[in-house]
Protein backbone atom coordinates (compact mmCIF):
# COMPACT_ATOMS: atom_id res chain seq x y z
CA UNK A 1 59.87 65.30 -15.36
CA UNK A 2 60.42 67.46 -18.38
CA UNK A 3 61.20 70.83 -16.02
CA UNK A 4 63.76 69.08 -13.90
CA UNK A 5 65.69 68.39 -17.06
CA UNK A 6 68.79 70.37 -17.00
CA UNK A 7 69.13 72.96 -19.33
CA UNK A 8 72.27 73.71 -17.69
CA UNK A 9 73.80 71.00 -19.38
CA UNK A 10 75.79 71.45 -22.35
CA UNK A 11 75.19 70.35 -25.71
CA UNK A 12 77.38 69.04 -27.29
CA UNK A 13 77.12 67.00 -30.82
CA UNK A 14 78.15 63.86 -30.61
CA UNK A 15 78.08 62.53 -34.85
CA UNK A 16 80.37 66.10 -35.25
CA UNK A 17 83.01 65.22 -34.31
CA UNK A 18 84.10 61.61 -35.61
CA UNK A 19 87.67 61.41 -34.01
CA UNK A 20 86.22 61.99 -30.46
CA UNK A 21 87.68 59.38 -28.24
CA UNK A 22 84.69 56.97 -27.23
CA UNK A 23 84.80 54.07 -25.00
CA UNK A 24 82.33 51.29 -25.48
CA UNK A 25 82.44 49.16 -22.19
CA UNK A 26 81.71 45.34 -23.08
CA UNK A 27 82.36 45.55 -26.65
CA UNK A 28 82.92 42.06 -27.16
CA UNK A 29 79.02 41.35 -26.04
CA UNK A 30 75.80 41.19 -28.12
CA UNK A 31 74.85 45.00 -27.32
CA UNK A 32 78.88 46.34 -27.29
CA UNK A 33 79.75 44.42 -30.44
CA UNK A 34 76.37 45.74 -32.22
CA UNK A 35 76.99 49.79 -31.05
CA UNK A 36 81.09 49.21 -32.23
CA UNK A 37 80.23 47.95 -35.76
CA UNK A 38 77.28 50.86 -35.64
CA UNK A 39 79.65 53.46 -34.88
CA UNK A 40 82.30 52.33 -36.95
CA UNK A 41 79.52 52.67 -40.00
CA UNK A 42 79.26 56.17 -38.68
CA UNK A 43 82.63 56.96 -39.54
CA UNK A 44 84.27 56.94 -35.56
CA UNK A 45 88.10 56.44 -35.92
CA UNK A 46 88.80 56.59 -32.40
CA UNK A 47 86.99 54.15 -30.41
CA UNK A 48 88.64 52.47 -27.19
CA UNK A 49 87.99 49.23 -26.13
CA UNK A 50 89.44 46.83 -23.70
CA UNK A 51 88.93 43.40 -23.27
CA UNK A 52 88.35 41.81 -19.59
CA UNK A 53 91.47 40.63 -19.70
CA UNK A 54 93.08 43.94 -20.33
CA UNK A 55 90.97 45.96 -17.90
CA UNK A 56 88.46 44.40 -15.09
CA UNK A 57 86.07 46.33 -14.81
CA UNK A 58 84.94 45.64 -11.50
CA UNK A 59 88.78 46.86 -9.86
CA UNK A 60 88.50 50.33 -8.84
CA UNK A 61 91.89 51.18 -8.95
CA UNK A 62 92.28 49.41 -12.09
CA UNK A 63 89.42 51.46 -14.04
CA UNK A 64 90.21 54.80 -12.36
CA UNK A 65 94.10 54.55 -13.77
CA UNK A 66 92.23 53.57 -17.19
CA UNK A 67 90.31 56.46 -16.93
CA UNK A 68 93.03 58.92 -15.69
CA UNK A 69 95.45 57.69 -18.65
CA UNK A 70 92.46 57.74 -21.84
CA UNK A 71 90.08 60.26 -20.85
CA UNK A 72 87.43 59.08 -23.29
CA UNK A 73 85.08 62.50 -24.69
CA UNK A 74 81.99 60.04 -24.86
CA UNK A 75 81.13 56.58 -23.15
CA UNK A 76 78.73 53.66 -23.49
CA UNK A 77 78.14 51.21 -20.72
CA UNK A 78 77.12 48.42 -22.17
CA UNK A 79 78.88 45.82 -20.01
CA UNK A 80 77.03 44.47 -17.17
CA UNK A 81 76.76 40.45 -15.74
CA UNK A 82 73.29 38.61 -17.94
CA UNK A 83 72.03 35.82 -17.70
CA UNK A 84 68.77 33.79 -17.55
CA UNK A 85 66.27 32.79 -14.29
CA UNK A 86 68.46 29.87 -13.73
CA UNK A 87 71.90 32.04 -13.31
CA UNK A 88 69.83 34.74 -11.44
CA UNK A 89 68.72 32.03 -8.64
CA UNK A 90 72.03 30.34 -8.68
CA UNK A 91 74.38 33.26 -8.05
CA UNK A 92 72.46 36.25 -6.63
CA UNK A 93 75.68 37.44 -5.13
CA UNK A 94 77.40 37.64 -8.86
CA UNK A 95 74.54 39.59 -10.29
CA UNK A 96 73.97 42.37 -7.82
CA UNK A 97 77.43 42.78 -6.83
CA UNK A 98 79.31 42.51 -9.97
CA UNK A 99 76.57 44.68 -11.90
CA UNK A 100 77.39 47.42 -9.25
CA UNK A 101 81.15 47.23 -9.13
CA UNK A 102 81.12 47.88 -12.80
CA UNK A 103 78.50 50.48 -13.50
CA UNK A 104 79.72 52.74 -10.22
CA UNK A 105 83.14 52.23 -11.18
CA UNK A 106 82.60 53.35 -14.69
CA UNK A 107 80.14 56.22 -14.12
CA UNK A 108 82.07 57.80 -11.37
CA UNK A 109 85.02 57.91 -13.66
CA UNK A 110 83.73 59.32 -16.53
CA UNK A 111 82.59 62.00 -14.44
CA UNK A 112 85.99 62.69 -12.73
CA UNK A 113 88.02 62.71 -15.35
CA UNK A 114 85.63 64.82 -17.68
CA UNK A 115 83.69 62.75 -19.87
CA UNK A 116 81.39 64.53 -22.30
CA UNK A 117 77.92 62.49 -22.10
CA UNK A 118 77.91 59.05 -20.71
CA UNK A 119 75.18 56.46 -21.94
CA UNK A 120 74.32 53.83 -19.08
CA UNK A 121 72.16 50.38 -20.71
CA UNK A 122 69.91 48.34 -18.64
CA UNK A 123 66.85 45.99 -18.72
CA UNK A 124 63.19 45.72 -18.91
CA UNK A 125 63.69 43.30 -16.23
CA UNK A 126 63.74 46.68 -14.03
CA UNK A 127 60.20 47.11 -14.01
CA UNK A 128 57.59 45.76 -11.24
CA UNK A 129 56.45 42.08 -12.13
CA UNK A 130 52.99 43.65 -12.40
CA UNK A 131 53.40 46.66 -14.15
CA UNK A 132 50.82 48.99 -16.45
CA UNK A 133 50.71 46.94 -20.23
CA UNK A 134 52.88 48.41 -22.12
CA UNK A 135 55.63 49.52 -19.37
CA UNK A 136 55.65 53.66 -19.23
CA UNK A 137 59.31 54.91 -18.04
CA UNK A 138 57.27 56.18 -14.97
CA UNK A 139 56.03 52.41 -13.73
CA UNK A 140 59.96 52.17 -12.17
CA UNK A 141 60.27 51.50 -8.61
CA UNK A 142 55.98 51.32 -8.55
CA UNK A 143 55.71 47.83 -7.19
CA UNK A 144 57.72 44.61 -6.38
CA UNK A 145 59.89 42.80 -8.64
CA UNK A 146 60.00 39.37 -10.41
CA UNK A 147 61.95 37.93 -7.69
CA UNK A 148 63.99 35.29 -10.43
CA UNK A 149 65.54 38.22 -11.06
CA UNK A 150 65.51 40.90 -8.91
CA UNK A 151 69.51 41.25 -7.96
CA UNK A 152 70.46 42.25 -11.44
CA UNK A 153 67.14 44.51 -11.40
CA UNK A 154 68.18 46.32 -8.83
CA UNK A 155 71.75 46.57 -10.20
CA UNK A 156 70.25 48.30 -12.88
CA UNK A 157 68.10 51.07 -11.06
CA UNK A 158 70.54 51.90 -9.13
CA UNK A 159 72.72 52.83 -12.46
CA UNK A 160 70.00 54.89 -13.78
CA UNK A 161 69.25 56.66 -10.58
CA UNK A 162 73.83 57.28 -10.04
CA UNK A 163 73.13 58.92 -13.71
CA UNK A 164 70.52 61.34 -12.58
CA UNK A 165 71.93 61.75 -9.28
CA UNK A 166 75.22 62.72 -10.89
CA UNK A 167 73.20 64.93 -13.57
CA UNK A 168 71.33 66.89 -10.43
CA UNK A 169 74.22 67.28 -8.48
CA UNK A 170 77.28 67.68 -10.98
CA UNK A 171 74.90 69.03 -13.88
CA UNK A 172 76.83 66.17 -15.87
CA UNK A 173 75.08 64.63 -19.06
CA UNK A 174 74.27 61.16 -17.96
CA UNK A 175 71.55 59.66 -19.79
CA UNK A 176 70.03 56.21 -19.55
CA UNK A 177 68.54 53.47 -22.33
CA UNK A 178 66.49 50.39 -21.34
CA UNK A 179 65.96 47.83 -23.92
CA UNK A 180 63.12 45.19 -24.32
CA UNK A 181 64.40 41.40 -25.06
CA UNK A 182 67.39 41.79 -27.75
CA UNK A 183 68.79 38.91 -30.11
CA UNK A 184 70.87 38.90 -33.03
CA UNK A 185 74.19 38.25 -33.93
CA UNK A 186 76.68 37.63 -31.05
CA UNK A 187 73.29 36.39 -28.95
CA UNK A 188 74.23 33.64 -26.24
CA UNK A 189 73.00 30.04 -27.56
CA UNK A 190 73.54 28.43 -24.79
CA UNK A 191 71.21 25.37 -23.87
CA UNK A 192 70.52 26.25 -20.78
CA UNK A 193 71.55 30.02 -19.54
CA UNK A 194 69.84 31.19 -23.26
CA UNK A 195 66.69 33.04 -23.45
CA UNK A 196 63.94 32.13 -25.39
CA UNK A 197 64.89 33.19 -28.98
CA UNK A 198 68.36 31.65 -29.13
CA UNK A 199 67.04 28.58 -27.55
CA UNK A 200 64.72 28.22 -30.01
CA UNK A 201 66.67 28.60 -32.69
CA UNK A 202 69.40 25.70 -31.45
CA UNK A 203 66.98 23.36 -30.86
CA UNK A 204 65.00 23.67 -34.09
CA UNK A 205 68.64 23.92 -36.20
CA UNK A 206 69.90 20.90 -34.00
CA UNK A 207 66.49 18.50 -34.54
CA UNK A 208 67.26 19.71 -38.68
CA UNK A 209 70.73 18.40 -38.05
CA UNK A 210 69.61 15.73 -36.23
CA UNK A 211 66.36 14.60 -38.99
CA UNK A 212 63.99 14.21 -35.90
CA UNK A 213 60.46 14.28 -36.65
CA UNK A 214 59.29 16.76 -33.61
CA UNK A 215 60.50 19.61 -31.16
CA UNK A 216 58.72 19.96 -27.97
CA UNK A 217 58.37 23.50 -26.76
CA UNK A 218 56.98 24.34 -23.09
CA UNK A 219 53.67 26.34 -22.50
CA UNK A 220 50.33 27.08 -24.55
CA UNK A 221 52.34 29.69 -26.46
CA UNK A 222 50.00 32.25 -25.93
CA UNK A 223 52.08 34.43 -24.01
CA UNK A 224 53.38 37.86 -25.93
CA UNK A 225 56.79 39.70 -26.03
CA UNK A 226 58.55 42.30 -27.74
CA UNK A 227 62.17 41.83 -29.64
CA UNK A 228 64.50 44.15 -30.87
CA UNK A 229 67.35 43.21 -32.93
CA UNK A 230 70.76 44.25 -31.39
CA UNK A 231 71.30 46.46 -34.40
CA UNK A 232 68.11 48.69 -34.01
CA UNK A 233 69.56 49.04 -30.58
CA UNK A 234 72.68 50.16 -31.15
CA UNK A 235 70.93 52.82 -33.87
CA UNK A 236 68.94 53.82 -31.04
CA UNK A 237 72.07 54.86 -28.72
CA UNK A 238 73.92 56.68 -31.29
CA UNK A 239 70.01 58.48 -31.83
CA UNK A 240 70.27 59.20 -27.86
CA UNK A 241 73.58 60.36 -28.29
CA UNK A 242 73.12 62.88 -30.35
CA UNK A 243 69.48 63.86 -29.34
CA UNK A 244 68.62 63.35 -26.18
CA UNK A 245 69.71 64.88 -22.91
CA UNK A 246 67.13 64.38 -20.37
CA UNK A 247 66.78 63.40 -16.96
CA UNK A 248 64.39 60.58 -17.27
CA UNK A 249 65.95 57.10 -18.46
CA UNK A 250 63.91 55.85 -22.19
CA UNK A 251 62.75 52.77 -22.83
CA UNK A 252 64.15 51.38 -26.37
CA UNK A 253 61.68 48.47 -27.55
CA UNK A 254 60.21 47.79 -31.29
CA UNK A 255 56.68 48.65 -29.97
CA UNK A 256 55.69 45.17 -31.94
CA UNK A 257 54.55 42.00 -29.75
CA UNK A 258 54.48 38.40 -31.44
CA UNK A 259 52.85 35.60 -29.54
CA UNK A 260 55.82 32.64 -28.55
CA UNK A 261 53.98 30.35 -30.98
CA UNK A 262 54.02 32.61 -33.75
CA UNK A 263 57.59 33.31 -32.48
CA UNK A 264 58.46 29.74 -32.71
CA UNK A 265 56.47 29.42 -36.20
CA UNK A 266 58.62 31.72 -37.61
CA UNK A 267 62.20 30.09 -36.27
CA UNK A 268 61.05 26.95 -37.49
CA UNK A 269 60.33 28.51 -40.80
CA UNK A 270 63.64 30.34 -40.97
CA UNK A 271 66.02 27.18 -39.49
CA UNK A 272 64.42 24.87 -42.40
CA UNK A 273 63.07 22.60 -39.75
CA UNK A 274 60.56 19.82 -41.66
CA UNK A 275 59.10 18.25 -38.83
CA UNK A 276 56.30 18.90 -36.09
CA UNK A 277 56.11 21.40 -33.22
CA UNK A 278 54.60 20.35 -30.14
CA UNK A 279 53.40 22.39 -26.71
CA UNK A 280 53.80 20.54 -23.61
CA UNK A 281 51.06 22.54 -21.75
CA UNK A 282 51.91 20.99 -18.46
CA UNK A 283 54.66 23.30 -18.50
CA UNK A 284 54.61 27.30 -17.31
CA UNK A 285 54.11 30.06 -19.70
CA UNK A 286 55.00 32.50 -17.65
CA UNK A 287 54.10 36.56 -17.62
CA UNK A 288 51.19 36.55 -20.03
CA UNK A 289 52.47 40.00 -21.35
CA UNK A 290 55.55 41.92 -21.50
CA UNK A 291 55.55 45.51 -23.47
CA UNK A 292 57.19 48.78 -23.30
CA UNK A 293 56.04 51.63 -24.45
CA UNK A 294 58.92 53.42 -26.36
CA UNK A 295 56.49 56.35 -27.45
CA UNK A 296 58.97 59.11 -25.70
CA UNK A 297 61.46 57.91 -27.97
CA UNK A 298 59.44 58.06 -30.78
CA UNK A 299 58.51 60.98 -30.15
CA UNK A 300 61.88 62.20 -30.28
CA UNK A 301 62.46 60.98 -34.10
CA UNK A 302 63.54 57.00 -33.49
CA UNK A 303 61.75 54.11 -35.09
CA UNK A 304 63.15 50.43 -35.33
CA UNK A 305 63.91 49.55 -38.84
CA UNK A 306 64.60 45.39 -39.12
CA UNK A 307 61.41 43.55 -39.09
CA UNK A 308 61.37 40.08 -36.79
CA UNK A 309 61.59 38.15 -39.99
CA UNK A 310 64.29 39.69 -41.56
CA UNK A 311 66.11 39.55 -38.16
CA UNK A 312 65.85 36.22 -37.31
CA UNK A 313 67.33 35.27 -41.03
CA UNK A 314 70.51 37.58 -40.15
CA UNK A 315 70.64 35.64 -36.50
CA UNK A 316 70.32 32.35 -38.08
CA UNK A 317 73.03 32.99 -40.61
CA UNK A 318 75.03 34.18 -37.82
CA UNK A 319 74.45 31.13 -36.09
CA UNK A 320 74.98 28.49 -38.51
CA UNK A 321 78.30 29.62 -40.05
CA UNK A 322 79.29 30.24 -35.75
CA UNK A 323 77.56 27.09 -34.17
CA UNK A 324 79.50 23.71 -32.90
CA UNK A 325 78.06 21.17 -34.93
């Protein structure tokens, strides 16, 4: 896709200039809370953020006046409606349409009122259920979806395909990032809309709490995945920021896979948790393997820094000083 890049499109740098007005949408989340502290480390002084309750940003009206009024230089959208397979099935309606409302609202925007470079975040989850292993950027919209989750899937493509619509037709700089599974500080705990990191992690802390002898964990844990911690993300969108300016949306993964029962191993070992783990093996594993290969990004000069260890210490301190005992 490298010749349908626009040249045309300015370059502008975005670490220059520190006072630049940029606005992070969803700052209070795991990935918006991660790029703020990031870019305040960089030295930004002028970053705009809104709570929901200030600004919806599903209302039209509401983030068109927002935009008319602040006419951020820069923005990241890293707001969007998550959740697990259990949310996804249970309100469908929620995940495509809110997903939409916000991204289209926010894009369009930032074009009209003259945005420098806008950076639009997604999911893995956009890729075909049965795609090449590890994902290349060019398996999107190559086969059918995991249906558990396809509504916020398709909320997603159509963000990165608005971006390089907009970037064909407007020759606007509208780029796109899609992570692989993120945790860290700020992660969602929850027992039952949590994925499988966080879950982990609260039921291994609460048996320690708790003194019981065992934790049951579903599956053979032979199935592989890929973390990131949020913080290697949100080094990797200031990286895109500055550096890249291409057509094609970049996958943003840690290139590292860990088998669930080495992953859970290494919680248990990092919780303190004294007792046994058990498999039920009546119970689903689910995709066997789930990889993306981040080598275009590499390629441009990005590497992950925090090794799974170290970030699931930072998590877990995170946790225990934040969790409701």
């Amino acid at each position: 896709m490298g010749s349908q890049d626009n040249a045309a499109v300015a370059s502008n740098s975005f670490l220059a200039d520190k006072s630049a007005k940029v606005f992070v949408a969803g700052h209070r989340g795991l990935v918006g809370s991660a790029i703020v502290e990031k870019l305040k480390q960089h030295g930004f002084t002028n970053l705009i953020l809104r709570s929901h309750a200030e600004l919806d940003l599903t209302r039209q009206a509401d983030v068109e006046a927002f935009f008319a009024s602040e006419k951020p230089e820069y923005v990241i959208v890293a707001a969007a409606k998550v959740g697990g397979i259990h949310a996804n099935n249970t309100y469908p309606a929620d995940f495509i349409g809110i997903n939409l409302q916000i991204q289209t609202n926010i894009i369009d925007s930032a074009y009209r009122t003259g945005t420098k470079k806008l950076l639009f975040l997604g999911s893995s989850c956009i890729y075909p259920k049965f795609a090449p292993q590890p994902i290349p950027e060019d398996a999107l919209l190559t086969g059918s979806l995991e249906p558990t989750n396809e509504w916020y899937a398709i909320a997603k493509i159509a963000g990165i395909k608005m971006c390089q619509a907009y970037r064909i037709q407007y020759k606007w700089d509208a780029i796109s990032g899609m992570p692989t599974n993120l945790y860290g500080p700020n992660d969602n705990f929850h027992p039952e809309n949590s994925h499988v990191l966080p879950a982990l992690m609260r039921r291994f802390h609460e048996a320690k709490v708790k003194g019981l002898k065992e934790v049951v964990v579903w599956g053979t844990g032979s199935p592989l995945r890929e973390f990131l911690h949020v913080d290697d993300l949100a080094d990797a969108v200031v990286f895109m920021m500055e550096n890249y300016s291409g057509l094609e949306h970049l996958n943003v993964g840690s290139g590292k896979e860990v088998t669930i029962k080495e992953l859970a191993e290494l919680v248990k070992e990092v919780v303190g948790f004294e007792g046994d783990l058990v498999w039920d093996t009546t119970k689903p594993d689910g995709t066997p393997r789930k990889l993306m290969d981040s080598s275009k990004l590499a390629g441009l000069g990005w590497t992950p820094k925090i090794s799974l260890k170290d970030g699931l210490v930072d998590t877990y301190k995170w946790y225990s000083e934040n969790a409701k005992q």
